[in-house]
Protein backbone atom coordinates (compact mmCIF):
# COMPACT_ATOMS: atom_id res chain seq x y z
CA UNK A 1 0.00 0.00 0.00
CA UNK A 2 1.30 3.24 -1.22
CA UNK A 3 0.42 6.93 -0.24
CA UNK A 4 0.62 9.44 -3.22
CA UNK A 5 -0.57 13.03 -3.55
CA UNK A 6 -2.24 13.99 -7.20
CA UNK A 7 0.84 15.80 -7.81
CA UNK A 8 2.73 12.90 -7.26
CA UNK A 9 0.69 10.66 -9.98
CA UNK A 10 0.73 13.81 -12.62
CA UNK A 11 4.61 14.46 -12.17
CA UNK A 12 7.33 12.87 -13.84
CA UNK A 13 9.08 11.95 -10.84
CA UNK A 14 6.78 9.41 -9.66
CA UNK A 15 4.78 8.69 -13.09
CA UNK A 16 2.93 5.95 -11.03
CA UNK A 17 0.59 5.14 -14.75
CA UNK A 18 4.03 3.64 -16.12
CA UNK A 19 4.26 0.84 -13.56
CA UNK A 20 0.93 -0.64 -14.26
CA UNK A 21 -1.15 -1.59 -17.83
CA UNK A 22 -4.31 -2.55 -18.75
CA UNK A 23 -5.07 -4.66 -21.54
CA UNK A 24 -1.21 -3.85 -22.61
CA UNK A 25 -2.14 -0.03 -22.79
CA UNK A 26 -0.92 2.37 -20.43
CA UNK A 27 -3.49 3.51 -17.81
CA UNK A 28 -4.87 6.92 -18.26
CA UNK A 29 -4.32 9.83 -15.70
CA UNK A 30 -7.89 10.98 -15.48
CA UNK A 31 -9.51 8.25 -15.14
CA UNK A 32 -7.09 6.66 -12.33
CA UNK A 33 -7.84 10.63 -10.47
CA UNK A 34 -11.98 9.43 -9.59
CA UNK A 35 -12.94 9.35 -6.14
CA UNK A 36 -12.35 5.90 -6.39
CA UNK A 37 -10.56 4.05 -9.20
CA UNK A 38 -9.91 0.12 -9.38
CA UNK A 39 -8.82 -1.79 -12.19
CA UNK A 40 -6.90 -5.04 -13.03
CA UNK A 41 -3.44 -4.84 -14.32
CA UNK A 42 -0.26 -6.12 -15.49
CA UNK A 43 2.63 -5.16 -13.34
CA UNK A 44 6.70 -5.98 -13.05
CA UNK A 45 9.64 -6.40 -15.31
CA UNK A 46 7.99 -6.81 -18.94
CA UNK A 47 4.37 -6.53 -17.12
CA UNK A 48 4.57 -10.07 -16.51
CA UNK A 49 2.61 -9.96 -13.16
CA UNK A 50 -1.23 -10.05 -13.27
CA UNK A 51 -2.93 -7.97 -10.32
CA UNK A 52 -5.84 -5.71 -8.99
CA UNK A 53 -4.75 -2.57 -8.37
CA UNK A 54 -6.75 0.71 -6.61
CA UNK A 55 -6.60 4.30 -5.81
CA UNK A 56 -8.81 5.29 -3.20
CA UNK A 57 -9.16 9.91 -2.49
CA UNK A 58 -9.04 10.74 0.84
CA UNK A 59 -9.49 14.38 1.53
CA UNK A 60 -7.92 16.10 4.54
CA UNK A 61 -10.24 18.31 7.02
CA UNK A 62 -7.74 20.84 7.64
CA UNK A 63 -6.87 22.32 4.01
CA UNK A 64 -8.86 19.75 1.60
CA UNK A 65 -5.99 18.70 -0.23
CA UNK A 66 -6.59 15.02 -1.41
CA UNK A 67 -4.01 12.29 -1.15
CA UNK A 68 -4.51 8.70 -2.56
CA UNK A 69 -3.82 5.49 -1.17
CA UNK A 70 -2.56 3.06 -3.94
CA UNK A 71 -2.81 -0.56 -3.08
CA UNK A 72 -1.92 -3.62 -5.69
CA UNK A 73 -3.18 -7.59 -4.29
CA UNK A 74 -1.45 -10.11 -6.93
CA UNK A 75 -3.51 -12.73 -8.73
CA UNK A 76 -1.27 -14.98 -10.26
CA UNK A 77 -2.17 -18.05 -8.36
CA UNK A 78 -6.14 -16.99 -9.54
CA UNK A 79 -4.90 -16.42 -12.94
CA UNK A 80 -2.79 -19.59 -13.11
CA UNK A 81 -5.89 -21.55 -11.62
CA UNK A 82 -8.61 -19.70 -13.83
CA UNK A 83 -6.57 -20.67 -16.95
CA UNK A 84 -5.63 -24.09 -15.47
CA UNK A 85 -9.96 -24.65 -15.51
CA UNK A 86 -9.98 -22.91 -18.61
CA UNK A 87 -8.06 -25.48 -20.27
CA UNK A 88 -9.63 -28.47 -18.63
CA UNK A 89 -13.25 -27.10 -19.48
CA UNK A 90 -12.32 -27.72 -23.57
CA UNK A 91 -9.67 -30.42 -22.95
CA UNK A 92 -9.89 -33.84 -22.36
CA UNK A 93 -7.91 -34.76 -19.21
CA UNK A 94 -6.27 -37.37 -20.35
CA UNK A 95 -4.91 -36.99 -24.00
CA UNK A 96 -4.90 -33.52 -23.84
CA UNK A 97 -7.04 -33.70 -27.16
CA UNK A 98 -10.20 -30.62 -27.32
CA UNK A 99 -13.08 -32.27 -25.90
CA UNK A 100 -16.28 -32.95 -27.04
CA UNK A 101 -17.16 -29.55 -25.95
CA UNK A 102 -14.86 -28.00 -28.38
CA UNK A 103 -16.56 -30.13 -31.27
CA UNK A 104 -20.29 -29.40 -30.51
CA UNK A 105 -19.13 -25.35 -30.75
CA UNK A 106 -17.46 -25.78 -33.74
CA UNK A 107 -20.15 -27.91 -35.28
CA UNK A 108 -22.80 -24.70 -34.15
CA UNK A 109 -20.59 -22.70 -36.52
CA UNK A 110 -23.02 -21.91 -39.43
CA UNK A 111 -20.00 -21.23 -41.72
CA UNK A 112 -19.25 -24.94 -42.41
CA UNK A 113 -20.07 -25.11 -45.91
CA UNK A 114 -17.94 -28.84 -47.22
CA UNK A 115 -17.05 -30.60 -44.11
CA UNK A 116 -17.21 -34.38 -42.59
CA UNK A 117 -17.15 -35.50 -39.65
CA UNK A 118 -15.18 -38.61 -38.76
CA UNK A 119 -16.37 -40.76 -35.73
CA UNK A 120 -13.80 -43.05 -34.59
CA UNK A 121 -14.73 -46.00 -32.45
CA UNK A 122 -12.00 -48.31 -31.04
CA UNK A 123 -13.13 -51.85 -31.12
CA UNK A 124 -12.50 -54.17 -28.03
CA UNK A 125 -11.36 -51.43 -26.36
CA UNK A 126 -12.67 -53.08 -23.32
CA UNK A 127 -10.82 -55.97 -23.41
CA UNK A 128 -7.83 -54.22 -23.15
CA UNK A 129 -8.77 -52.81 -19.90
CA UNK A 130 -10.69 -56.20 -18.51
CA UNK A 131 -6.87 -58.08 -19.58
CA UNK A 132 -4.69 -55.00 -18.76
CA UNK A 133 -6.34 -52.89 -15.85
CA UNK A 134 -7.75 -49.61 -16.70
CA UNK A 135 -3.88 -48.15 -16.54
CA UNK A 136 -2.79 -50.28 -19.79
CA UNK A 137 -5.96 -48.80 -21.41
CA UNK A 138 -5.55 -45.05 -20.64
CA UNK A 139 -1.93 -45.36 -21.92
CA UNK A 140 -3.70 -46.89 -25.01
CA UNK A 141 -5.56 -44.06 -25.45
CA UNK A 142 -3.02 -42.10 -25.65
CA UNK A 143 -1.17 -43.43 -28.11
CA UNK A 144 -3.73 -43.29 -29.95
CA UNK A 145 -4.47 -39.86 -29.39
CA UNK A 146 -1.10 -38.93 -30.19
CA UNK A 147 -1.35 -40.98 -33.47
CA UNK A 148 -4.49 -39.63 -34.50
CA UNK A 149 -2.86 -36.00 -33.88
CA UNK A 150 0.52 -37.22 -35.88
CA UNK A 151 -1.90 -37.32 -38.82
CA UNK A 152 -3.28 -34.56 -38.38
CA UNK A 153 -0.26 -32.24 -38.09
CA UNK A 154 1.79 -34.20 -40.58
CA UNK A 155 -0.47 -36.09 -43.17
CA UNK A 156 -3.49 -34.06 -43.46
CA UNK A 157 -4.07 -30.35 -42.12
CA UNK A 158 -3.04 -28.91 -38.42
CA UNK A 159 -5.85 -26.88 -38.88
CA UNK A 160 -8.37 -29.91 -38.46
CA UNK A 161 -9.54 -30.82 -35.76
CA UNK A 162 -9.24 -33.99 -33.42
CA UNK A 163 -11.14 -34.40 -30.16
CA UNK A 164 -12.02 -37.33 -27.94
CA UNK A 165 -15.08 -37.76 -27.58
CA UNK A 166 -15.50 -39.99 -24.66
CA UNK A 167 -14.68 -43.43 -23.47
CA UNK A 168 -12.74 -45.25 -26.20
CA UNK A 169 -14.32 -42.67 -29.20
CA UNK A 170 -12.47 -40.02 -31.07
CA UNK A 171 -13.83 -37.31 -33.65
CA UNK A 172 -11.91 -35.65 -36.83
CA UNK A 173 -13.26 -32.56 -38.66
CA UNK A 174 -11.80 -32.01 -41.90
CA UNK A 175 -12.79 -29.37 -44.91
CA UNK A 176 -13.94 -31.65 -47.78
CA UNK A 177 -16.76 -34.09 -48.58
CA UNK A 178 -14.68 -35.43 -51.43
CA UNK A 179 -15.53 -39.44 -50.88
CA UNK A 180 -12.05 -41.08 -52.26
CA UNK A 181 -10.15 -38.28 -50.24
CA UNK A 182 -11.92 -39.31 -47.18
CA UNK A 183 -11.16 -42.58 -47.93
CA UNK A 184 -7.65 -42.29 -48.36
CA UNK A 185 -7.92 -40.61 -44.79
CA UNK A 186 -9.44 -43.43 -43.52
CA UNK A 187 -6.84 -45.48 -44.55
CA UNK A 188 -4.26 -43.56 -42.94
CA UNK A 189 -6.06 -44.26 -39.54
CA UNK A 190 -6.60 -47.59 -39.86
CA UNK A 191 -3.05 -48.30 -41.07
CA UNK A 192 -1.60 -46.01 -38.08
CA UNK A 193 -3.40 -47.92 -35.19
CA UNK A 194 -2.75 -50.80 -36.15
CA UNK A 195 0.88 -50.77 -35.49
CA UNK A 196 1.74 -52.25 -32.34
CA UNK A 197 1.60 -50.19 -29.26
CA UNK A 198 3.57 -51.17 -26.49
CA UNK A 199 2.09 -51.10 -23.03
CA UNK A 200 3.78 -51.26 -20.10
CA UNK A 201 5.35 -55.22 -18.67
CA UNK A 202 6.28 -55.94 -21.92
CA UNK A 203 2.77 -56.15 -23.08
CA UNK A 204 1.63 -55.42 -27.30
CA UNK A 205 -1.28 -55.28 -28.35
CA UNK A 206 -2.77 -54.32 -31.52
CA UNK A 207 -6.13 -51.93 -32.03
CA UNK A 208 -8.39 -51.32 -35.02
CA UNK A 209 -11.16 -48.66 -35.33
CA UNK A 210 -14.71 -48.78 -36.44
CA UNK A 211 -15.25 -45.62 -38.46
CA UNK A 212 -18.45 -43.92 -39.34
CA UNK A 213 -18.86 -40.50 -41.76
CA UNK A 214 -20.93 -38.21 -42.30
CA UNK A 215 -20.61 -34.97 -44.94
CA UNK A 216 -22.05 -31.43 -44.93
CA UNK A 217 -24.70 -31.16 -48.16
CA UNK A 218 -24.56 -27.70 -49.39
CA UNK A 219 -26.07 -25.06 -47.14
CA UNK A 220 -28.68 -27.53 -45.79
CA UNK A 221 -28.20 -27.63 -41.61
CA UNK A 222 -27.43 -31.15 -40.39
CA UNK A 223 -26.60 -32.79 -37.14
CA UNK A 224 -23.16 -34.35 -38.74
CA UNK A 225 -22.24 -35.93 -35.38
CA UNK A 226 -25.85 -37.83 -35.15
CA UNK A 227 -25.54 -38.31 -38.19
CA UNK A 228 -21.89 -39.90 -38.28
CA UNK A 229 -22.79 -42.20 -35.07
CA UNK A 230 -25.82 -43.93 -37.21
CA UNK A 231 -22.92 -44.33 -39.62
CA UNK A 232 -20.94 -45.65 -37.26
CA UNK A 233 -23.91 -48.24 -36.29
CA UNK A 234 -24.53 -49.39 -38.81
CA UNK A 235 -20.71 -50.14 -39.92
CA UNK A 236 -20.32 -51.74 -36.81
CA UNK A 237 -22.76 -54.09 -37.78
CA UNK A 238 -21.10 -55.06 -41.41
CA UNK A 239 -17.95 -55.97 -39.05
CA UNK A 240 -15.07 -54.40 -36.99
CA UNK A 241 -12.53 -52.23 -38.24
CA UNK A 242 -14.64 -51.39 -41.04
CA UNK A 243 -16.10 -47.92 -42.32
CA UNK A 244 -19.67 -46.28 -43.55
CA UNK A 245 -20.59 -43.10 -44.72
CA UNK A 246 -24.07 -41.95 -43.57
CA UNK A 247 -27.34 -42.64 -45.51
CA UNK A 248 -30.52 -40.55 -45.03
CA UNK A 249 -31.91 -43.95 -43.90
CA UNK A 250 -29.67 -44.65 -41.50
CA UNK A 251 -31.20 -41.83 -38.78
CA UNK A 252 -34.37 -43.47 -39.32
CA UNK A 253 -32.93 -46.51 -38.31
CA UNK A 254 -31.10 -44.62 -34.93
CA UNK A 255 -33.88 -43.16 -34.07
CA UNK A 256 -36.06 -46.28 -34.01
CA UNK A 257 -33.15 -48.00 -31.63
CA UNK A 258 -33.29 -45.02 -29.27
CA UNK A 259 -36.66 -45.38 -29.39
CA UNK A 260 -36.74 -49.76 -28.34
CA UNK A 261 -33.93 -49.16 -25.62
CA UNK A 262 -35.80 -46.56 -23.92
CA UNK A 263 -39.43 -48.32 -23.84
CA UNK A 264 -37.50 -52.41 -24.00
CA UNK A 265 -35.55 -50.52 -20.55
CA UNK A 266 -39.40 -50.10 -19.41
CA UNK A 267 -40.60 -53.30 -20.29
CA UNK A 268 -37.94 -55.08 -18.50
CA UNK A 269 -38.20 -53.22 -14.99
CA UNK A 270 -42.01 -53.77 -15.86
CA UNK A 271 -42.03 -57.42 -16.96
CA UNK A 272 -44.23 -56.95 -19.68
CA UNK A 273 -42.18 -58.98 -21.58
CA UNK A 274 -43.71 -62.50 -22.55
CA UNK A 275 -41.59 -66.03 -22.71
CA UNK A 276 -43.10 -68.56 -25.45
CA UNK A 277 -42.31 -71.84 -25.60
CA UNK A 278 -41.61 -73.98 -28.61
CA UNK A 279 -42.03 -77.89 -27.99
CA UNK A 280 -38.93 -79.82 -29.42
CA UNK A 281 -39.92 -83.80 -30.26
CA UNK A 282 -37.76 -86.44 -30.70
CA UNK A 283 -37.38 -87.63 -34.09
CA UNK A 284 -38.29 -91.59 -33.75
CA UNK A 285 -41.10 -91.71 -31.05
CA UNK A 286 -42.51 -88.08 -31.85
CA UNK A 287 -42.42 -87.55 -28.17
CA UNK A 288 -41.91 -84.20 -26.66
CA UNK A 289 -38.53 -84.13 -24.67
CA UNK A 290 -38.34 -80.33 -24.04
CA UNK A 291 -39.11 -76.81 -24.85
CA UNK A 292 -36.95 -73.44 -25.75
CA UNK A 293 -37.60 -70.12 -24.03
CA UNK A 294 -38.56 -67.44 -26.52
CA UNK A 295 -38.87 -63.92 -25.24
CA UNK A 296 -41.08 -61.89 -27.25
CA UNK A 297 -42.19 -58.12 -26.91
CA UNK A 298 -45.68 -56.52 -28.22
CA UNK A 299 -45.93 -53.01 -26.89
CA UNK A 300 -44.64 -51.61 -30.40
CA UNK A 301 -46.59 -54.07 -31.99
CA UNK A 302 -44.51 -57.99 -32.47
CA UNK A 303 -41.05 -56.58 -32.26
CA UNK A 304 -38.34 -59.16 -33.72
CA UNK A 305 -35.90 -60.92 -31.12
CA UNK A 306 -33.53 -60.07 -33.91
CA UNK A 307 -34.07 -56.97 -33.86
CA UNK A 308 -34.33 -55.91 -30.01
CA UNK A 309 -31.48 -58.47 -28.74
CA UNK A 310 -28.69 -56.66 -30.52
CA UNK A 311 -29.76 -53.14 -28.96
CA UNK A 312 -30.02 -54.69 -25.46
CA UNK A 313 -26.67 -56.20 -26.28
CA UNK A 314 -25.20 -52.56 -27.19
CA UNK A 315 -26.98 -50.80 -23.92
CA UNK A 316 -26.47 -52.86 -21.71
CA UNK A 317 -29.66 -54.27 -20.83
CA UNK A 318 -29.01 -58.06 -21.93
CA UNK A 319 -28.06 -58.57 -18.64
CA UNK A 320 -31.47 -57.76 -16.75
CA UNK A 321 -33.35 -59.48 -19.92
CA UNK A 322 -31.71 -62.27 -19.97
CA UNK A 323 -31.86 -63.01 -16.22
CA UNK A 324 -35.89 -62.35 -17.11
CA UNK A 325 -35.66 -64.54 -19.47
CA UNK A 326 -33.86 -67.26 -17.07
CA UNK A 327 -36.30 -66.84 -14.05
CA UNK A 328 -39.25 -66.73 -15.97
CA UNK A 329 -38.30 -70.04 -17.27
CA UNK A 330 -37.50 -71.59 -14.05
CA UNK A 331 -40.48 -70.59 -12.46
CA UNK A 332 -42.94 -71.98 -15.19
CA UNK A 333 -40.95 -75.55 -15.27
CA UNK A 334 -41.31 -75.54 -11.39
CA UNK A 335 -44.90 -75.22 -11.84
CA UNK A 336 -45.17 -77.84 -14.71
CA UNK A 337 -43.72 -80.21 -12.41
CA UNK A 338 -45.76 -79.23 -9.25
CA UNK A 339 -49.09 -79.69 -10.95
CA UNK A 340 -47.60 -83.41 -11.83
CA UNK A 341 -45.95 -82.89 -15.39
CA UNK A 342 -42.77 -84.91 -16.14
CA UNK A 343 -39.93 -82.57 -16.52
CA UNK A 344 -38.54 -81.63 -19.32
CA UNK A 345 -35.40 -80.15 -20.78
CA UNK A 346 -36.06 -75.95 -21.02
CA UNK A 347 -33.57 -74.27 -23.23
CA UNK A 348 -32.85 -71.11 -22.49
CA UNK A 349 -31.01 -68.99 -25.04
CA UNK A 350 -28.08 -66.58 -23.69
CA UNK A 351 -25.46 -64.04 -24.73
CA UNK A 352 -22.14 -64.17 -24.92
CA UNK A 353 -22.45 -60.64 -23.27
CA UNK A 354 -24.06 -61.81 -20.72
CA UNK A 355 -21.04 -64.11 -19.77
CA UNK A 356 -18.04 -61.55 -20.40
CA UNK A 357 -19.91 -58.29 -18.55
CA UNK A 358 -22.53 -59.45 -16.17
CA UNK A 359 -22.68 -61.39 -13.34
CA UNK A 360 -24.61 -64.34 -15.13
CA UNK A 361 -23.42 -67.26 -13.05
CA UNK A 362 -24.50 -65.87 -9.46
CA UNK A 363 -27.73 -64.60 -11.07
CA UNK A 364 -27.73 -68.42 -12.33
CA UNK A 365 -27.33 -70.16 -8.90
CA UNK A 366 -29.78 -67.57 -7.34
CA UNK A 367 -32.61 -68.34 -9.56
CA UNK A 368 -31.74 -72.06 -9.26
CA UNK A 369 -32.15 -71.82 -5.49
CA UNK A 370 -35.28 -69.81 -5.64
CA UNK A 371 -37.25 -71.19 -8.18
CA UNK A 372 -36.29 -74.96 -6.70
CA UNK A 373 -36.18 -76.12 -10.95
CA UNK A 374 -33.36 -78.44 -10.80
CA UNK A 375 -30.01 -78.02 -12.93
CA UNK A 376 -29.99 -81.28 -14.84
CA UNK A 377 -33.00 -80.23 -16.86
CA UNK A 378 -31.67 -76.48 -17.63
CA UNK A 379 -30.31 -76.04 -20.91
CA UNK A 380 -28.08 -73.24 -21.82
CA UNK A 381 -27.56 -71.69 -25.81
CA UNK A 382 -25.21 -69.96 -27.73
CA UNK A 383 -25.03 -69.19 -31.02
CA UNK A 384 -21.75 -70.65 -32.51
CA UNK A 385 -20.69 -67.06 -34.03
CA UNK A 386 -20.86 -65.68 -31.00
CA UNK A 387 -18.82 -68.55 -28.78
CA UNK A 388 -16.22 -68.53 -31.52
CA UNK A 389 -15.44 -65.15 -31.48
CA UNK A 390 -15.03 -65.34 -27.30
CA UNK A 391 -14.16 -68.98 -26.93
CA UNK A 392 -11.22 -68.15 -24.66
CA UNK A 393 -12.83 -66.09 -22.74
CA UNK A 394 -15.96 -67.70 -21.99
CA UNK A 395 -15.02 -71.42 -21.78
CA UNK A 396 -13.81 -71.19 -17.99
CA UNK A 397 -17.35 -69.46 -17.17
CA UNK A 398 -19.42 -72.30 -19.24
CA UNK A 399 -16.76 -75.62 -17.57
CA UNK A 400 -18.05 -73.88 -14.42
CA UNK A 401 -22.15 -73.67 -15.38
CA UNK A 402 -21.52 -77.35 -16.65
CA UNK A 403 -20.37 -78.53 -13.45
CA UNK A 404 -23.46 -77.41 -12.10
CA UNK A 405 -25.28 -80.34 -13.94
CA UNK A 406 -26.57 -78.02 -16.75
CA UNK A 407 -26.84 -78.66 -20.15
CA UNK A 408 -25.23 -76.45 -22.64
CA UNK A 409 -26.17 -76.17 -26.37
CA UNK A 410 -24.89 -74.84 -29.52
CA UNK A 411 -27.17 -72.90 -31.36
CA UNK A 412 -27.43 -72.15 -35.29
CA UNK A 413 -24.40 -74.93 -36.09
CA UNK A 414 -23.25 -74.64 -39.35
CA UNK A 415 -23.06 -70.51 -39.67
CA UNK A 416 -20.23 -70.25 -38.13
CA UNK A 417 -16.59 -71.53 -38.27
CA UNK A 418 -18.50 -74.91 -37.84
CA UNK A 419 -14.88 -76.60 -36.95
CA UNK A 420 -15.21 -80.06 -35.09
CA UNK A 421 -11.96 -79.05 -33.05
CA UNK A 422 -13.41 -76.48 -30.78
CA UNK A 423 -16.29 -78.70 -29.59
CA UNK A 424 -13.67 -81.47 -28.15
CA UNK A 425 -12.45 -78.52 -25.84
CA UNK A 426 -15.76 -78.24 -24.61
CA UNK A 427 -18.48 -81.24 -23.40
CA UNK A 428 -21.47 -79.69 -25.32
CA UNK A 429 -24.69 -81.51 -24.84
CA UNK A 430 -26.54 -80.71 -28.14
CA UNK A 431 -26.06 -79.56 -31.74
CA UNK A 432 -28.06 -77.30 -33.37
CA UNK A 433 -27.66 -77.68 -36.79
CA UNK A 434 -28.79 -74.64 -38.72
CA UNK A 435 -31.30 -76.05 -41.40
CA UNK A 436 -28.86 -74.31 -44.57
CA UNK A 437 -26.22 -76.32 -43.49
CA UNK A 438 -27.94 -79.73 -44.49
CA UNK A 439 -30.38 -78.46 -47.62
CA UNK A 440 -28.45 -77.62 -51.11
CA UNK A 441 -28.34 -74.55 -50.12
CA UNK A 442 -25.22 -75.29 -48.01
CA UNK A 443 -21.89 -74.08 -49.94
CA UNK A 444 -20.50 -77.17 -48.22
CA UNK A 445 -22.80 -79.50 -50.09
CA UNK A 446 -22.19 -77.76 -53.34
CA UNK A 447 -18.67 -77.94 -52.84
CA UNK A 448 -18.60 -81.75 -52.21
CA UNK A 449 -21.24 -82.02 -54.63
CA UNK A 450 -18.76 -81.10 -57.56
């Protein structure tokens, strides 16, 4: 705190405006001489110091002269912390990347006249951290981050512009719709992540991305980053590490998904699902020997399993449907054989998902005790596309459910890999052969026909 006189701020002895700025201007006499003046400023050697500074009158009774106390509080630490949040409120924390923040504003730009948008999904990104532990996956991400931005900077155009998303999802914004240019872009990615990346103990591991596009039309407005994830969707669905640029169709089709995991969400926490059963005979006496569990869904009208089981796979919710599924089941066999029924084999169809994320086996043991249905005449299914792709992974889980005394079953035989090797590592109890694989419409038979 300093004491000055108005002569002393006017006179070149003490030209007190030289030792502050304001917005890199020098501050003005007149305006610093109020009753009451107070104004941020850059102080120091170079003005390198950020503070508040004042000037406060205060007028003396005796011959009503006016001196001015000058006091000057430094904010660095606020400035260094304001800028610090600054950063982190358009930065993602981790790969330093702009956020998704940073997209959505540019995005709201309504200069973007010939742009796409590039969503870039890693696939089994979650494995990595289920194998690894969630430090081998952030140091995944990035790497990849910092390949993605290697690209950028070297490849394409610093000027684009890379952010992560979220989770294991990255974004690129670049200035043309030109389809083979993108494509060569996409190329670039792909080939770039899937180098090996070195994780820490030693450990490599190699990542691909699922890719999905969309491009600005003209001057017409469009949600490119809806737009680009219904791409992404629906590539997804034609197989990982694959690309798609968006269709018009295609946001029909997201919006009809968003629509059957919000209300198929409901239904579960509701029950209003139904479980069918479809008798299975033997072939010689004609007998029935069992049944298979088939959940179906009428509150959008019939809504096909094929259709709903892949979106409760994706949110989430196969979990809580399938253990629906599993109790409601259990609980109608347990009546059959109360009210003096033989029992039967039930088949009970399940997802691979179900096995790798949720806790399927103590939901299993808990419906077994409460629903008193015994083990030896549960049957468990998976499709043979689906246990190929996680054999590894799931075999432990299903040598433990076999133990148990339950059947397991392989479902849709003949669509798959359809190798006779990978059903000696594991004591299936039935075959379902998938009825293409034994008419002429089999490649198989073709082949061995000529």
């Amino acid at each position: 705190m300093l004491k000055v006189s108005e002569l002393d701020i006017n006179s070149n002895q003490l030209n007190i405006t030289n030792y502050f700025q304001h917005n890199n201007q020098p501050l003005n006499h007149t305006q610093m001489l109020t009753s009451k003046w107070r104004s941020e400023v850059s102080f120091g050697v170079n003005y390198i110091h950020q503070g508040i500074a004042s000037l406060t009158e205060v007028k003396s009774e005796k011959d009503k002269s006016s001196t001015y106390i000058l006091s000057l509080i430094n904010i660095d630490e606020q400035k260094a912390t304001q800028q610090q949040l600054n950063h982190l409120a358009i930065h993602d924390q981790l790969t330093e990347l702009p956020n998704r923040r940073v997209l959505d504003q540019r995005l709201a730009i309504n200069d973007i006249q010939t742009a796409s948008l590039l969503v870039i999904d890693l696939d089994h990104f979650k494995d990595v951290n289920d194998s690894y532990g969630h430090m081998a996956g952030d140091t995944l991400l990035k790497e990849v981050a910092n390949r993605l931005l290697k690209i950028k900077t070297t490849i394409l155009n610093p000027n684009y512009l890379i952010c992560r998303t979220g989770g294991d999802e990255f974004a690129l914004l670049i200035d043309t719709t030109d389809k083979q240019k993108i494509e060569e872009v996409i190329k670039q990615i792909q080939v770039s992540l899937f180098s090996v990346i070195n994780l820490e103990n030693n450990v490599q591991v190699f990542i691909s991305a699922t890719i999905g596009v969309s491009s600005q039309v003209a001057e017409v407005r469009q949600d490119l980053l809806q737009e680009a994830d219904a791409a992404l969707y629906q590539a997804k669905r034609n197989g990982r590490g694959s690309f798609g640029f968006y269709e018009e169709h295609l946001t029909q089709e997201s919006q009809r998904k968003l629509i059957i995991s919000t209300k198929l969400k409901k239904a579960i926490n509701e029950h209003s699902l139904q479980v069918f059963y479809q008798p299975q005979f033997k072939a010689k006496s004609k007998k029935i020997h069992g049944v298979e569990a088939l959940v179906r869904w009428n509150e959008l009208g019939w809504v096909s399993p094929a259709e709903f089981i892949p979106v409760a796979e994706e949110t989430g919710l196969i979990a809580s449907l399938g253990a629906l599924v599993l109790e409601q089941s259990c609980i109608d066999g347990r009546k059959w054989i109360d009210m003096g029924y033989q029992a039967i084999t039930i088949s009970v169809n399940i997802s691979v998902y179900q096995l790798r994320f949720g806790q399927f086996i103590s939901t299993l043991d808990k419906v077994l005790k409460q629903t008193q249905y015994p083990a030896q005449h549960l049957e468990l299914e998976l499709t043979e596309s689906t246990y190929i792709e996680r054999a590894q992974e799931v075999t432990p889980k299903l040598k433990r459910i076999k133990q148990r005394g339950i059947k397991l079953a392989i479902d849709d035989f003949g669509t798959g890999y359809s190798s006779l090797s990978y059903l000696a590592n594991m004591p299936w109890d039935t075959l379902n052969i998938d009825r293409s694989f034994i008419t002429n419409k089999s490649p198989m038979i073709k082949s061995n026909a000529n």
